[in-house]
N, C-alpha and C. Protein backbone atom coordinates (compact mmCIF):
# COMPACT_ATOMS: atom_id res chain seq x y z
N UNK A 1 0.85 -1.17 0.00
CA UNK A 1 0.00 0.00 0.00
C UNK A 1 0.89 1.23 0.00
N UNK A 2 0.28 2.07 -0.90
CA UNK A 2 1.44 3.26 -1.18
C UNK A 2 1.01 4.11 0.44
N UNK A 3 2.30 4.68 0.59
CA UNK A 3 1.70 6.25 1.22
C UNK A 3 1.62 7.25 1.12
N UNK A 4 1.65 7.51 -0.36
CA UNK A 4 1.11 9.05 -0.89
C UNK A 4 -0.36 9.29 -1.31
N UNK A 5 -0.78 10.33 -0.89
CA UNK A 5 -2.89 10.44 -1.10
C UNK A 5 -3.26 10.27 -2.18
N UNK A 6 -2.37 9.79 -3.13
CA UNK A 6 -2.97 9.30 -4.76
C UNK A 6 -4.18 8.41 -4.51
N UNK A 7 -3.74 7.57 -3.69
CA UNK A 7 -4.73 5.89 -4.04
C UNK A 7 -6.09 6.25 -3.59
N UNK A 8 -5.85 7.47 -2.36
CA UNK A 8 -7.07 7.82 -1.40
C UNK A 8 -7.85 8.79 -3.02
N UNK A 9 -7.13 9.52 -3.46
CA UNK A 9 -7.94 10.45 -4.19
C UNK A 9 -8.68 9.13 -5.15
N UNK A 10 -7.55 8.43 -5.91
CA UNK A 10 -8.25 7.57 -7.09
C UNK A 10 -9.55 7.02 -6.70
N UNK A 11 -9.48 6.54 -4.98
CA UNK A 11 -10.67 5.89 -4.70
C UNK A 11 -11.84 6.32 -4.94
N UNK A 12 -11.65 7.84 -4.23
CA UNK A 12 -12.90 8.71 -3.98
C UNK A 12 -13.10 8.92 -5.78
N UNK A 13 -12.52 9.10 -6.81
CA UNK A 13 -12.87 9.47 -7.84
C UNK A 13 -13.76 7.82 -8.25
N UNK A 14 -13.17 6.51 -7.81
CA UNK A 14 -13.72 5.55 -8.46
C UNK A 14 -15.27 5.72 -8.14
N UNK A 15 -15.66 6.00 -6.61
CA UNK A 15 -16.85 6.00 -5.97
C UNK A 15 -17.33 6.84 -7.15
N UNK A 16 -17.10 7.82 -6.96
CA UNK A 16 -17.88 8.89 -7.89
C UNK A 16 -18.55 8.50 -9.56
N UNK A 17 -17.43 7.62 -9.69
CA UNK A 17 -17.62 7.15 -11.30
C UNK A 17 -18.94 6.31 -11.22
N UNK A 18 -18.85 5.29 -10.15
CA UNK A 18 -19.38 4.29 -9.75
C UNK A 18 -20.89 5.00 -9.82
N UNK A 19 -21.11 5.62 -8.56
CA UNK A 19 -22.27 6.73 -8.72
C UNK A 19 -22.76 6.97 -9.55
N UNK A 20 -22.15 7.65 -10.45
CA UNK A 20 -22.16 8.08 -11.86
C UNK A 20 -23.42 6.80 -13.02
N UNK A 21 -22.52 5.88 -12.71
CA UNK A 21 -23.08 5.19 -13.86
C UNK A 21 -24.40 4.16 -12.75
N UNK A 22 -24.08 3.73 -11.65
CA UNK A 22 -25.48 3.26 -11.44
C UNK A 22 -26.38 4.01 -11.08
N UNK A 23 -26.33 5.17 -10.63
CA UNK A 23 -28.05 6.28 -10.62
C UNK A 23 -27.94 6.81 -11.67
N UNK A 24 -27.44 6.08 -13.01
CA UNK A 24 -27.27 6.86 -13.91
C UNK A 24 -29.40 6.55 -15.04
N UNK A 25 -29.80 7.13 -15.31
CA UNK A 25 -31.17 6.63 -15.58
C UNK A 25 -31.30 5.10 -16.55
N UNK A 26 -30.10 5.17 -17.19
CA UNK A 26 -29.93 4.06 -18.00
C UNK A 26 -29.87 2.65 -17.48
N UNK A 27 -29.37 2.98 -16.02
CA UNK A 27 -29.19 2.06 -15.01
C UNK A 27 -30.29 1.67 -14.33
N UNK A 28 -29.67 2.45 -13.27
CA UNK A 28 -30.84 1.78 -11.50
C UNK A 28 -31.11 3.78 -11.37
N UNK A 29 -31.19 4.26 -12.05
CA UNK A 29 -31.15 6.08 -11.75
C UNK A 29 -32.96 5.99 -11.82
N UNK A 30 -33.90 5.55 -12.61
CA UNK A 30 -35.66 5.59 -12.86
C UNK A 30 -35.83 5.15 -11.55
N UNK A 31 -35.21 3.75 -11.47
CA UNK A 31 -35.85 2.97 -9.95
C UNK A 31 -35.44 3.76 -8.84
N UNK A 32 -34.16 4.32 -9.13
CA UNK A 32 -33.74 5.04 -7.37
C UNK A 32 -34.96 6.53 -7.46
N UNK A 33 -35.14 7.18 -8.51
CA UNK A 33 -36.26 8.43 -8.64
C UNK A 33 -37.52 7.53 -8.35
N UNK A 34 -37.82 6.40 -8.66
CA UNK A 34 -39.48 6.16 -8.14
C UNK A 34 -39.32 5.98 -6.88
N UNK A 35 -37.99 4.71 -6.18
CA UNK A 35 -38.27 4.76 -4.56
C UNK A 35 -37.91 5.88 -3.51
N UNK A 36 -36.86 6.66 -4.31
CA UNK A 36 -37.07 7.85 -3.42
C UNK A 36 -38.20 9.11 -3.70
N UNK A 37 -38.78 9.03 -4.10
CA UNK A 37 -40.42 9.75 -4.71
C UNK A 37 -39.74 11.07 -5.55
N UNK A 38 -38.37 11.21 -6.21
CA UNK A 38 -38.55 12.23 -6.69
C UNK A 38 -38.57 11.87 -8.11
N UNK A 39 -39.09 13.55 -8.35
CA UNK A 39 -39.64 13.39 -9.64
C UNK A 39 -38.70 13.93 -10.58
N UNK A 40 -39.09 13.99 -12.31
CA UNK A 40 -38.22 14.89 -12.84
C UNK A 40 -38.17 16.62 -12.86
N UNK A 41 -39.17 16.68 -12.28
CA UNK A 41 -39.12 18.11 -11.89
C UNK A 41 -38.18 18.68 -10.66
N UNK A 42 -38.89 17.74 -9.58
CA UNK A 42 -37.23 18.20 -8.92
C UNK A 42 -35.94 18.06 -8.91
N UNK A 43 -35.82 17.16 -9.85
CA UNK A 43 -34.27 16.71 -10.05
C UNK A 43 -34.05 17.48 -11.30
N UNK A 44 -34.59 18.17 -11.77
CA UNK A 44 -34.51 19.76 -12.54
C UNK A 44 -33.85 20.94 -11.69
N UNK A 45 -34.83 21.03 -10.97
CA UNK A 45 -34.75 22.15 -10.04
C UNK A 45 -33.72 22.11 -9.42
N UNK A 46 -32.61 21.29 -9.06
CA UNK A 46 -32.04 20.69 -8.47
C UNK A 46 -30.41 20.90 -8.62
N UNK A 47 -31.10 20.61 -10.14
CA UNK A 47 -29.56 20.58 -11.04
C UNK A 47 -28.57 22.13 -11.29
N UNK A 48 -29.03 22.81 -10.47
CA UNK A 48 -28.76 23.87 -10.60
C UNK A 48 -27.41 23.91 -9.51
N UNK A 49 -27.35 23.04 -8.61
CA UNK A 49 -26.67 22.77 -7.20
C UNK A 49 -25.88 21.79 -8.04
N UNK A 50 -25.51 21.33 -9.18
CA UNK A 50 -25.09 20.00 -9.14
C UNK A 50 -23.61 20.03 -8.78
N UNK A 51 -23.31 21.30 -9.14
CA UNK A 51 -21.31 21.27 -8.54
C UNK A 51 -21.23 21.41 -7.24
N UNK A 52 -21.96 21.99 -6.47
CA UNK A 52 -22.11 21.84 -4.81
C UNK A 52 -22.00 20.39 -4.54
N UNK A 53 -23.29 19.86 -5.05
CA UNK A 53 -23.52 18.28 -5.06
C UNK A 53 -22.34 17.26 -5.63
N UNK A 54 -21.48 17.80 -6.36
CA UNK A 54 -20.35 16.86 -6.92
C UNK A 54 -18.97 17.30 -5.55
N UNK A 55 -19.27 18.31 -5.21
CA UNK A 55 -18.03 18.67 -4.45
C UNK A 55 -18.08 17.82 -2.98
N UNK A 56 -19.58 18.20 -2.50
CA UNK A 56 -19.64 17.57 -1.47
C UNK A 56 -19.42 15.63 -1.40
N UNK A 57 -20.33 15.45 -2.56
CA UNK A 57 -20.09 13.48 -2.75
C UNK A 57 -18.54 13.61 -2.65
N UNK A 58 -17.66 14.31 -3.57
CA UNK A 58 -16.26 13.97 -3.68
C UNK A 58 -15.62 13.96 -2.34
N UNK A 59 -15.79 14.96 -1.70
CA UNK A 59 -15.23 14.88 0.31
C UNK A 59 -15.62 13.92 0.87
N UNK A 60 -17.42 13.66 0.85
CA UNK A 60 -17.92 12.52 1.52
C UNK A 60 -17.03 11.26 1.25
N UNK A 61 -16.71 10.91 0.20
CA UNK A 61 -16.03 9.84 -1.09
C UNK A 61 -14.48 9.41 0.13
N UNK A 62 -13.61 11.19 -0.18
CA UNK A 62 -12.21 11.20 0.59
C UNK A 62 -12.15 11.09 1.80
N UNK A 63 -13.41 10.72 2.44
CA UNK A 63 -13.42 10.85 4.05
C UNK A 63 -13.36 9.27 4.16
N UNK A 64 -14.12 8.72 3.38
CA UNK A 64 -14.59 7.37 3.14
C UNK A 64 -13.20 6.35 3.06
N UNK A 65 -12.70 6.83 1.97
CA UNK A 65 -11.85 6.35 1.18
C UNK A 65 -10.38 6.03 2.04
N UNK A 66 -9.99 7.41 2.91
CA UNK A 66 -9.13 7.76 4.01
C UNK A 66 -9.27 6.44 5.27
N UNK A 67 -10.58 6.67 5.90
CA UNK A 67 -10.52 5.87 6.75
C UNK A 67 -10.56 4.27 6.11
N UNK A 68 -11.14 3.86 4.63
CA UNK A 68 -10.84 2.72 4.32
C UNK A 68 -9.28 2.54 4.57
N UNK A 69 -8.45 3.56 4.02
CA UNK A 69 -6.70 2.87 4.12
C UNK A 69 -6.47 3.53 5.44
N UNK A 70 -6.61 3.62 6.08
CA UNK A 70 -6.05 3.65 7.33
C UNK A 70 -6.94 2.71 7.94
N UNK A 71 -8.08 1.77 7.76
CA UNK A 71 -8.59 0.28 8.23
C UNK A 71 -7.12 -0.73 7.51
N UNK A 72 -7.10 -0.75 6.59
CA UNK A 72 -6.23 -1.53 5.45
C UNK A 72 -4.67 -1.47 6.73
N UNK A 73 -4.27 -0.53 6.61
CA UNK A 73 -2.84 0.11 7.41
C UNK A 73 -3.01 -0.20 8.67
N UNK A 74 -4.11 -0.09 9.42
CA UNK A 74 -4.18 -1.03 10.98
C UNK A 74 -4.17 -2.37 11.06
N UNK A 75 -4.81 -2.82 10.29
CA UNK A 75 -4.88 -4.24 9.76
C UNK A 75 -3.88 -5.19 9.00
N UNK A 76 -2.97 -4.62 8.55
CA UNK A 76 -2.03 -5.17 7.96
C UNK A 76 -2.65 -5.61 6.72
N UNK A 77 -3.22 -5.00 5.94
CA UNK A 77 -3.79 -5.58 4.88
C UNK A 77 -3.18 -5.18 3.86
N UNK A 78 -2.78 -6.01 2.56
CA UNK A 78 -1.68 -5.47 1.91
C UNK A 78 -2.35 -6.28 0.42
N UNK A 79 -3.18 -7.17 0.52
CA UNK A 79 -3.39 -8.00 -0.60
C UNK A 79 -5.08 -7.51 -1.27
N UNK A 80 -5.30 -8.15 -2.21
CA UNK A 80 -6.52 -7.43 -2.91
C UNK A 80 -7.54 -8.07 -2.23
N UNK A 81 -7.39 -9.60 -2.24
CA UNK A 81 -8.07 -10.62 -1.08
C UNK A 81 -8.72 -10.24 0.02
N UNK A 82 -7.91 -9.96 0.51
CA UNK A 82 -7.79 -9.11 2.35
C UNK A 82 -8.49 -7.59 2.14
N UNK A 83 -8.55 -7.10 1.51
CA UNK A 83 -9.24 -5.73 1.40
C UNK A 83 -10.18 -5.58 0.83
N UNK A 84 -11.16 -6.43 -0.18
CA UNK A 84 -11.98 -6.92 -0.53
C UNK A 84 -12.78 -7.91 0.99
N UNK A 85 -12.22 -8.49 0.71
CA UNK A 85 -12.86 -9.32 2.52
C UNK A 85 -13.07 -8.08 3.81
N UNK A 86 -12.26 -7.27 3.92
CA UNK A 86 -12.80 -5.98 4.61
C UNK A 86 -13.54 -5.10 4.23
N UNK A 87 -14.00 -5.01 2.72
CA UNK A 87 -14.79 -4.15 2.63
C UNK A 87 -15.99 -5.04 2.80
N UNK A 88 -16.39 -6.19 2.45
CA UNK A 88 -17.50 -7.11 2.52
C UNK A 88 -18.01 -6.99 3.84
N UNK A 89 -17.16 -6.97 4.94
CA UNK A 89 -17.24 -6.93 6.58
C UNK A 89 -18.00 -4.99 7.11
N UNK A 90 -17.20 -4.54 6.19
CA UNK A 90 -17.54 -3.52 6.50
C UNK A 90 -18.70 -3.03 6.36
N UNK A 91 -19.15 -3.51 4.60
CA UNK A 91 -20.67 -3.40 4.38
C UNK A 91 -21.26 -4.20 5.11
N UNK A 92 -21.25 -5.18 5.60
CA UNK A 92 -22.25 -5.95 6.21
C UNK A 92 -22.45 -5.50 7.54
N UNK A 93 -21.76 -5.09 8.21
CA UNK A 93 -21.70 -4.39 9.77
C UNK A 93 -22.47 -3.32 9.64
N UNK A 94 -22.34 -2.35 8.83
CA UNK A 94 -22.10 -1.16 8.96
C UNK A 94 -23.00 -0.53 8.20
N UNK A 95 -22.90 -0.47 6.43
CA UNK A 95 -23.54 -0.41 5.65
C UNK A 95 -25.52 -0.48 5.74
N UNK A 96 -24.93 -2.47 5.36
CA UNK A 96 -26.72 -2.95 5.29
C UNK A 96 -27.60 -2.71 6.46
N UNK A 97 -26.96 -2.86 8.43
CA UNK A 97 -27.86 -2.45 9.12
C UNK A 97 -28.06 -0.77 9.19
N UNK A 98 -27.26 -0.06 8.77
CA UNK A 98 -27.61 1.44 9.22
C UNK A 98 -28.18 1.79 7.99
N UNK A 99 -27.73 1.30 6.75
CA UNK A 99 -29.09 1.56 5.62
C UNK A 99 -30.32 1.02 5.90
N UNK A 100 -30.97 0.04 6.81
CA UNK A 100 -32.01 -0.43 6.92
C UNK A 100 -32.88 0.42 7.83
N UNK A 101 -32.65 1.80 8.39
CA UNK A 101 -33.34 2.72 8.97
C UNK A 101 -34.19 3.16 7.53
N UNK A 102 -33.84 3.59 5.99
CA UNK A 102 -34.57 3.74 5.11
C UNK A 102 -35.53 3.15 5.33
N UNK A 103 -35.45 1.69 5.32
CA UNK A 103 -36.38 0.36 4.85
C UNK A 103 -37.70 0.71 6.01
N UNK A 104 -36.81 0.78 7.57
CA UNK A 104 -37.83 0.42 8.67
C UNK A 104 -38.40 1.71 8.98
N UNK A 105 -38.10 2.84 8.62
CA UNK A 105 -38.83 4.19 9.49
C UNK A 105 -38.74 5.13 8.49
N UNK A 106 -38.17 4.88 7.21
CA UNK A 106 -39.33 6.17 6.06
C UNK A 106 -39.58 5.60 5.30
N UNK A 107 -39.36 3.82 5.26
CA UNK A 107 -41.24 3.37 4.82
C UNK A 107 -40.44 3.02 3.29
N UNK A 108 -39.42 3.05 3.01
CA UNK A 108 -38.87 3.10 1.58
C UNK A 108 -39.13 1.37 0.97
N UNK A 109 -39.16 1.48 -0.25
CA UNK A 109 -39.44 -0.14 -0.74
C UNK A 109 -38.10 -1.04 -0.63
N UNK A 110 -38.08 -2.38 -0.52
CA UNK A 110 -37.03 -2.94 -0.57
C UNK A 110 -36.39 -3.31 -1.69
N UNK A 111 -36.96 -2.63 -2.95
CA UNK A 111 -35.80 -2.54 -3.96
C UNK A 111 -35.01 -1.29 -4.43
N UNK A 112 -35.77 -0.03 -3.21
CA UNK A 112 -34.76 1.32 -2.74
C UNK A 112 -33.85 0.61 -2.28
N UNK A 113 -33.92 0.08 -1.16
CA UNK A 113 -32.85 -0.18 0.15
C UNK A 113 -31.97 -1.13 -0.87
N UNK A 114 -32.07 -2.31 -1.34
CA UNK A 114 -31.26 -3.22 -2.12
C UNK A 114 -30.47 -2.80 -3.10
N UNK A 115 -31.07 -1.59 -3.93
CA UNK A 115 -30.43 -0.51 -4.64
C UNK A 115 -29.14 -0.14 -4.61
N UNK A 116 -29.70 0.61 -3.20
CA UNK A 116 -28.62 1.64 -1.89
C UNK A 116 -27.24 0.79 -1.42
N UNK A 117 -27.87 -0.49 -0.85
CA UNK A 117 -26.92 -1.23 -0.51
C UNK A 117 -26.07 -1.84 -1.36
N UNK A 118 -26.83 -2.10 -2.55
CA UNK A 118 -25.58 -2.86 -3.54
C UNK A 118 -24.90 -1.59 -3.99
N UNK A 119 -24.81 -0.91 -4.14
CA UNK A 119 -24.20 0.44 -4.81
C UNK A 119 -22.79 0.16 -3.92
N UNK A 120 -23.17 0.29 -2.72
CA UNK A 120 -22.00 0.47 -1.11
C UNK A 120 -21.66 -0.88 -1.38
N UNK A 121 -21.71 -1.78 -1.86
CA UNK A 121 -21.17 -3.27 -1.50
C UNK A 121 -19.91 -3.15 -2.88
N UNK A 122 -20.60 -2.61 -3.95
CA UNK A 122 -19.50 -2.49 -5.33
C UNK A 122 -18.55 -1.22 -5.09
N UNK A 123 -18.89 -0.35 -4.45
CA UNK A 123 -17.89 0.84 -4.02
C UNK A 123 -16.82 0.53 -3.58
N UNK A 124 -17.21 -0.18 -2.21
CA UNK A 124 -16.48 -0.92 -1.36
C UNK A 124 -15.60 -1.22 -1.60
N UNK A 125 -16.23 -2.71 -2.32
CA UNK A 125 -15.02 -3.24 -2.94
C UNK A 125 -14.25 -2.59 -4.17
N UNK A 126 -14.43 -2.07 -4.70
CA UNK A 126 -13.62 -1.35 -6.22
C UNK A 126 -12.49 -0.14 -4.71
N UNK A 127 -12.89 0.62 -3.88
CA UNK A 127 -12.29 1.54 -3.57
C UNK A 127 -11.32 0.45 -2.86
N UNK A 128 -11.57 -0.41 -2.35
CA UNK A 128 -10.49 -1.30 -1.03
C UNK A 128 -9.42 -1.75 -2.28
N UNK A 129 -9.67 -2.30 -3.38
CA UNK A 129 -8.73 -2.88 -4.61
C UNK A 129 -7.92 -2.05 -4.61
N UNK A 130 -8.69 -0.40 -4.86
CA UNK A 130 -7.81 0.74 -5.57
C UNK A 130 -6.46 1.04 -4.72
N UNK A 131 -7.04 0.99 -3.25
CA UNK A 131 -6.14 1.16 -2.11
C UNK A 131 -4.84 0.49 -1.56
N UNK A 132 -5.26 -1.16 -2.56
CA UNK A 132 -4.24 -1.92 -2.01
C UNK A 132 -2.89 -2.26 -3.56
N UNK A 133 -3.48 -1.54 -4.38
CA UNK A 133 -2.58 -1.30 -5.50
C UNK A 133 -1.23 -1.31 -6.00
């Protein structure tokens, strides 16, 4: 694992890509606008914020991404194996029960939440790969 903030940036850019193409409408982007009830009008209205909205995902992304390699760097994790197997742990701990507040208390459908969660399960793993490079 390197220790210069390249791998951390590449990550946060992979997330982003990642993002990118599955709420992308061509994708899972119609289904994530029907289970989260918005419409195309507000995601009009919206788009006006979208570099706010890209700046902030990108920090959220490097905050993410950071504490993934410094999990990796406590852990002695050095192989693609091993950091992949921690991100799996991680989503499953962490991820699928604290995304399941969607599911249980704003009522969201369970192919929102399954959505949500697989998105974080392929992040995961693509950012833990990028990290152990």
């Amino acid at each position: 694992m390197q220790e210069s903030g390249w791998p951390v940036i590449a990550a946060a850019i992979s997330a982003l890509l990642i993002g990118a193409v599955w709420y992308h409408p061509r994708v899972f982007g119609s289904l994530w606008m029907q289970g989260s009830g918005m419409t195309p009008e507000m995601a009009e209205r919206g788009a006006r914020y979208r570099h706010v909205h890209f700046i902030l995902g990108f920090i959220a992304a490097l905050v993410a991404a950071d504490v993934l390699r410094l999990l990796l760097r406590s852990l002695e994790i050095r192989d693609a194996f091993g950091a992949m197997h921690l991100a799996l742990l991680i989503w499953i701990g962490f991820v699928v029960p604290v995304s399941a507040g969607a599911l249980l208390w704003e009522h969201r459908s369970v192919k929102f939440y399954v959505l949500n969660i697989c998105y974080w399960l392929v992040t995961l793993i693509v950012m833990s790969y990028v990290l152990v490079l």
